[in-house]
Each structure stands twice: as C-alpha cells, then as structure tokens.
N, C-alpha and C. Protein backbone atom coordinates (compact mmCIF):
# COMPACT_ATOMS: atom_id res chain seq x y z
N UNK A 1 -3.04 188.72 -23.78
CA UNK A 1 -3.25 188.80 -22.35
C UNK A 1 -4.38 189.77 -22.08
N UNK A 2 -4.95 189.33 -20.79
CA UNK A 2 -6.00 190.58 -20.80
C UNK A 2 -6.63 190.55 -19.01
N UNK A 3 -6.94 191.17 -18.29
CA UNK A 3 -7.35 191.08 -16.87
C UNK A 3 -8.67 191.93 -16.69
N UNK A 4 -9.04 191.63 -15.70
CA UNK A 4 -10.46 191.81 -15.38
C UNK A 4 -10.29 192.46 -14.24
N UNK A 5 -11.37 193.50 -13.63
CA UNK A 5 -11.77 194.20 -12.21
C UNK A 5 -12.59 194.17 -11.93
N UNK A 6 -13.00 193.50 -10.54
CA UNK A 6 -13.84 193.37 -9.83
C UNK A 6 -14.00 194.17 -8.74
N UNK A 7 -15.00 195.02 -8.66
CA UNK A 7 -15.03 195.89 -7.16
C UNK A 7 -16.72 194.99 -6.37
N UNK A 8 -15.99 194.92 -5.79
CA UNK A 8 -17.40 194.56 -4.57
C UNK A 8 -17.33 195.33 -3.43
N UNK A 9 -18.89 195.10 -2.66
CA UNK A 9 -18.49 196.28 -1.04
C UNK A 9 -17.70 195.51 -0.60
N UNK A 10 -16.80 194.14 -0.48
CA UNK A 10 -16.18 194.33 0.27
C UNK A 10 -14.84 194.27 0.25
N UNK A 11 -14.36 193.87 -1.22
CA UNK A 11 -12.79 193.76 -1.87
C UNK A 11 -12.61 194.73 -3.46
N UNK A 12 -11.47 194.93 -3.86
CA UNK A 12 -11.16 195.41 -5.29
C UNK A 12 -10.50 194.06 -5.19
N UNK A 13 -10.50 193.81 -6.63
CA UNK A 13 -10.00 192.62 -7.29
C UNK A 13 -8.93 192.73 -8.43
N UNK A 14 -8.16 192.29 -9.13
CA UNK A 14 -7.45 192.73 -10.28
C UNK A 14 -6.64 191.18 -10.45
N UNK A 15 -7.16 190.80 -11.55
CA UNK A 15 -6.83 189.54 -12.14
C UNK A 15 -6.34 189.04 -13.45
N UNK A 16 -5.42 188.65 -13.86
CA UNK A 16 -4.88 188.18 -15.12
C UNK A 16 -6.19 186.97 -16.21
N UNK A 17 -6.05 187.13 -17.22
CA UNK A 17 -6.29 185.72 -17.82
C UNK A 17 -7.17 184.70 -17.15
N UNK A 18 -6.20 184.24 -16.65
CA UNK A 18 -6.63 183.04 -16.28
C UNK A 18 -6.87 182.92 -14.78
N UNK A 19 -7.38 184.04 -14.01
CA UNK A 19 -7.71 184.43 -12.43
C UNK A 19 -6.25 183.76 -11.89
N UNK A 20 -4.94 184.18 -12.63
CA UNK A 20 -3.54 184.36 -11.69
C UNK A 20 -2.67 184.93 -12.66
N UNK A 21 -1.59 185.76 -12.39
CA UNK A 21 -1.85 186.05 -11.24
C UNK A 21 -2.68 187.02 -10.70
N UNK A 22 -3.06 187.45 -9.03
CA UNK A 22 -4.11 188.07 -8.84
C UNK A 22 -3.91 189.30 -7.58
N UNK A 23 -4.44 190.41 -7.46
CA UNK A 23 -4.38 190.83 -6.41
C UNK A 23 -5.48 191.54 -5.68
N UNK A 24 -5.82 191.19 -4.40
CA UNK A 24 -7.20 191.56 -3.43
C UNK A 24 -6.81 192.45 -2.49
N UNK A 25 -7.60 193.90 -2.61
CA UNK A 25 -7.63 194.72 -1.34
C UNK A 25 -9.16 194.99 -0.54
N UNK A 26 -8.88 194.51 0.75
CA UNK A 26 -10.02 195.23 1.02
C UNK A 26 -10.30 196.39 0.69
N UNK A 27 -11.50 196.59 0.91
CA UNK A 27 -12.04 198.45 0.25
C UNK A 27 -11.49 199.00 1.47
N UNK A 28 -11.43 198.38 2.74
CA UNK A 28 -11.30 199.32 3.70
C UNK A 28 -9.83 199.53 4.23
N UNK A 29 -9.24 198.99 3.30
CA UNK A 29 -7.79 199.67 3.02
C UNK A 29 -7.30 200.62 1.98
N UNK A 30 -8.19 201.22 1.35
CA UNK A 30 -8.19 202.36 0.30
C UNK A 30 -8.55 203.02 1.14
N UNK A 31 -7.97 204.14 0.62
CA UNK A 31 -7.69 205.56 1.52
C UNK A 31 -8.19 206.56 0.14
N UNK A 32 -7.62 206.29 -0.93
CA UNK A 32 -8.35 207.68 -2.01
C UNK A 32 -7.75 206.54 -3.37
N UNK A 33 -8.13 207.38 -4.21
CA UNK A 33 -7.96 206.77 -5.31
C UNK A 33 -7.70 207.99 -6.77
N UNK A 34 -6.83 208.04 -7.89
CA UNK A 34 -7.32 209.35 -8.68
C UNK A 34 -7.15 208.37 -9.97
N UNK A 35 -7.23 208.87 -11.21
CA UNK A 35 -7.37 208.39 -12.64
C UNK A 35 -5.22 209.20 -12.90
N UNK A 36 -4.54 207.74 -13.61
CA UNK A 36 -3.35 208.72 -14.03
C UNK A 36 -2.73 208.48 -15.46
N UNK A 37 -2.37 208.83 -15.90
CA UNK A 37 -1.94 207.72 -17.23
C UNK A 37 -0.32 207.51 -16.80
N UNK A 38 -0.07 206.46 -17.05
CA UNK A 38 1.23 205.88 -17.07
C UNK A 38 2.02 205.64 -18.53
N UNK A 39 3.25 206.29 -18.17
CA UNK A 39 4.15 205.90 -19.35
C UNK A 39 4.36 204.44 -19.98
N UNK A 40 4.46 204.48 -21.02
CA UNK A 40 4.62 203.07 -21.62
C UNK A 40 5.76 202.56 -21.59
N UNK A 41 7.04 203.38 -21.02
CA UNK A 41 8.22 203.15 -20.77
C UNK A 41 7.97 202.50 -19.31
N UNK A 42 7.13 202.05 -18.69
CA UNK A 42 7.25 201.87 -17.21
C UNK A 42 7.40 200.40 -17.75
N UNK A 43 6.37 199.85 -18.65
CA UNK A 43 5.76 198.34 -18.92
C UNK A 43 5.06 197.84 -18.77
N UNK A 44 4.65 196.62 -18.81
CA UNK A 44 3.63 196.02 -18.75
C UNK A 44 3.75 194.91 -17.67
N UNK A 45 2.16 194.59 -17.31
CA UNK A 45 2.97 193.20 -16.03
C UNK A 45 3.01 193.52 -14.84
N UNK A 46 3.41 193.29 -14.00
CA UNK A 46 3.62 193.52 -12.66
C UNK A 46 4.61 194.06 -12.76
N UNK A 47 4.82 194.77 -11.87
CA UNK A 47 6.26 196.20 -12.01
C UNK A 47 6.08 196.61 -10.83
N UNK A 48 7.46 196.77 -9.69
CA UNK A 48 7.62 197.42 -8.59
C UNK A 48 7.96 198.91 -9.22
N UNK A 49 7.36 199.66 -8.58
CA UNK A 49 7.27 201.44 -8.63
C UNK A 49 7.52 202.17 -7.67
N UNK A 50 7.71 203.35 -7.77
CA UNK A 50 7.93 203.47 -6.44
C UNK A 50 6.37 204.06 -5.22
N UNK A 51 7.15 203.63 -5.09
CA UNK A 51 5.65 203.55 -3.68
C UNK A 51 4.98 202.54 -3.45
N UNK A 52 4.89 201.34 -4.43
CA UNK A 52 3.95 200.23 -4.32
C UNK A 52 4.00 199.29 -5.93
N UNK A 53 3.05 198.91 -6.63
CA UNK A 53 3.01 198.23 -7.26
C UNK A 53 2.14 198.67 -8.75
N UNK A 54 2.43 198.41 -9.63
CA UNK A 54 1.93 198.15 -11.11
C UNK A 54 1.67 197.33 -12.06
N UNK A 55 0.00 197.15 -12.04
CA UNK A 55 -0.82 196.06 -12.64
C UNK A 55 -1.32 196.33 -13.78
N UNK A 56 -0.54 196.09 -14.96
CA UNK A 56 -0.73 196.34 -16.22
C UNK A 56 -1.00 195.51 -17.48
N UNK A 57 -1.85 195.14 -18.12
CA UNK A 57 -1.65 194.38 -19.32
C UNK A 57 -0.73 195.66 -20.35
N UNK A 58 -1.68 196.77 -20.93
CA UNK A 58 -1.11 197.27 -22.15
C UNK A 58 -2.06 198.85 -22.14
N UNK A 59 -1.45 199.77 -22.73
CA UNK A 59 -2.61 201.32 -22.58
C UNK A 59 -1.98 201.81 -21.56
N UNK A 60 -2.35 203.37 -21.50
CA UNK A 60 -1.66 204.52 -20.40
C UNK A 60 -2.77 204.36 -19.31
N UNK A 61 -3.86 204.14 -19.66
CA UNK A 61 -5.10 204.47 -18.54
C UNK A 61 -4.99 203.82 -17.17
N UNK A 62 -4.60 204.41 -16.09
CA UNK A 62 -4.52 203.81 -15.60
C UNK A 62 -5.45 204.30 -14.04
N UNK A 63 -5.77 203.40 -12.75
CA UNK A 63 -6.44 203.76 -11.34
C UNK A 63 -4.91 203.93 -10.39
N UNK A 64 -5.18 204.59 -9.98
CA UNK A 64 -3.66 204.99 -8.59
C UNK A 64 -4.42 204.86 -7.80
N UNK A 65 -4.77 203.71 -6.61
CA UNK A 65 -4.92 203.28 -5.51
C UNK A 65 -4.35 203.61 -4.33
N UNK A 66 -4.62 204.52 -3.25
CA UNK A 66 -3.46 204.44 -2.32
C UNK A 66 -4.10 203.88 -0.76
N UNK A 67 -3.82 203.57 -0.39
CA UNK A 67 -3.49 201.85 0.80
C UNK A 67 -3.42 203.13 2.23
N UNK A 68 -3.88 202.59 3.21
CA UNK A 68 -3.94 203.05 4.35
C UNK A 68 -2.21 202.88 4.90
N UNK A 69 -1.61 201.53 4.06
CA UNK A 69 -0.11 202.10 4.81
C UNK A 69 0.60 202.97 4.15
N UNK A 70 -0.07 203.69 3.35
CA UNK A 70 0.46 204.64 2.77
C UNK A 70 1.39 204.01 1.09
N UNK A 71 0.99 202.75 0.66
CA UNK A 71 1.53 202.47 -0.48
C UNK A 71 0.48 202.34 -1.51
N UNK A 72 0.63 201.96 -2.74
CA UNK A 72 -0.31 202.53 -3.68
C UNK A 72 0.19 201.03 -4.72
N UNK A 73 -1.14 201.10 -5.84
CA UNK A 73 -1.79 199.92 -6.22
C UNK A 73 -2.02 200.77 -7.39
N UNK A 74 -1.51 200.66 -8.71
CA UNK A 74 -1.55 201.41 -10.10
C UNK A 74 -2.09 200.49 -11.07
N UNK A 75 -3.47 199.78 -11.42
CA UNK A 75 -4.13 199.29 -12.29
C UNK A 75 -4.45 199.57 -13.81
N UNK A 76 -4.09 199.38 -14.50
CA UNK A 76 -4.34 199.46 -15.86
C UNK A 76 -5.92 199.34 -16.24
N UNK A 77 -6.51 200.07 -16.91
CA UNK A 77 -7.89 199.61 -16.94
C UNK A 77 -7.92 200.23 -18.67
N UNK A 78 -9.39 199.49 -18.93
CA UNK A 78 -9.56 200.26 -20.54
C UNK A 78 -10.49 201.45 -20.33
N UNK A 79 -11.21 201.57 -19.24
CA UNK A 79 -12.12 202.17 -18.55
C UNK A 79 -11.66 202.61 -17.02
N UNK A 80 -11.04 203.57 -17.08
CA UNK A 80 -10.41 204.35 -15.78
C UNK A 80 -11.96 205.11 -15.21
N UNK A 81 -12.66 205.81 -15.92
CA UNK A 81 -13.85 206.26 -15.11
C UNK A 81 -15.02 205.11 -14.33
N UNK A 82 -14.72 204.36 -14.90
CA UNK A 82 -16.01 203.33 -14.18
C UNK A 82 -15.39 202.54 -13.46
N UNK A 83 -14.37 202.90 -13.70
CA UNK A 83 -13.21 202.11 -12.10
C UNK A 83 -13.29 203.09 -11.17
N UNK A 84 -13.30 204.18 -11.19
CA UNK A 84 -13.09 205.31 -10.32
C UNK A 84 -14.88 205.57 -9.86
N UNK A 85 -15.81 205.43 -10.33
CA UNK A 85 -16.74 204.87 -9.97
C UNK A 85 -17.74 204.02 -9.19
N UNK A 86 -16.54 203.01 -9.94
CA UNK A 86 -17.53 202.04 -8.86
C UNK A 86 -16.56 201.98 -7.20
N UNK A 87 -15.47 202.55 -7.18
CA UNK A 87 -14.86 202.72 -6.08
C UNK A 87 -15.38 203.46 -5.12
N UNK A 88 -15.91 204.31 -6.24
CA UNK A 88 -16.34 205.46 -5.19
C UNK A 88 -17.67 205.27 -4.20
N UNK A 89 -18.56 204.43 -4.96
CA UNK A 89 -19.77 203.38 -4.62
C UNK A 89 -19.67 202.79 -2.75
C-alpha cells in the first residue's frame, strides 16, 4: 500500500493507491499545522482519534492538521518537513 500528497493553493489532498480512498481540505480550513510522530500502536489506515482522524499507510512520521472547526487531520508522510512546507507556501 502506499498514498500520495498533494498540496495545491487551493486544497491538501491525501490519497491511497489507487486515488481511494481519499481525503480533500481546503487550505482555507487549516488553521496551523505541526510535524508529530505517532505510535505504531495507534495503526495503520484510517483510524478515528481523538479529535479527528488518522491517515496512515506505515512509519511514525507524521503532519497534525488542525481544521477551523477545531478537529484535526493526522497524515502519515515519509517526508513530514516538505509537507510542513509546502503548507506553509
């Protein structure tokens, strides 16, 4: 398994394999963003957390997204700095 990130000015993207399953935020629903590592006891996959959601293939590295309604979007990346990057863009 393996997923891809897409940041554009006007969405973040986060996609499985085979572009599903998938999830789209506008940028202008990010509010901040930090770099966190996640336990491997959490899993892999989509995973309710608390506060929001967890988009994981495999690895601790992960983006903590947090959402203007105040819920948060935890991405797995192999590259947490150039996610945090191009967000910041």
């Amino acid at each position: 398994m393996s997923a891809t990130t897409v940041v554009t000015f006007e969405q973040f993207e986060f996609r499985f394999s085979y572009g599903w399953p998938r999830t789209r935020l506008p940028r202008s629903e990010i509010v901040s963003h930090e770099i966190v590592e996640i336990s491997g006891w959490v899993g892999t996959g989509i995973r309710g957390i608390s506060g929001g959601w967890l988009w994981r293939v495999w690895g601790r590295s992960c983006v903590e997204i947090r959402k203007v309604n105040g819920k948060r979007l935890v991405v797995g990346t192999d590259d947490p700095e150039g996610l945090s990057q191009a967000l910041n863009r």
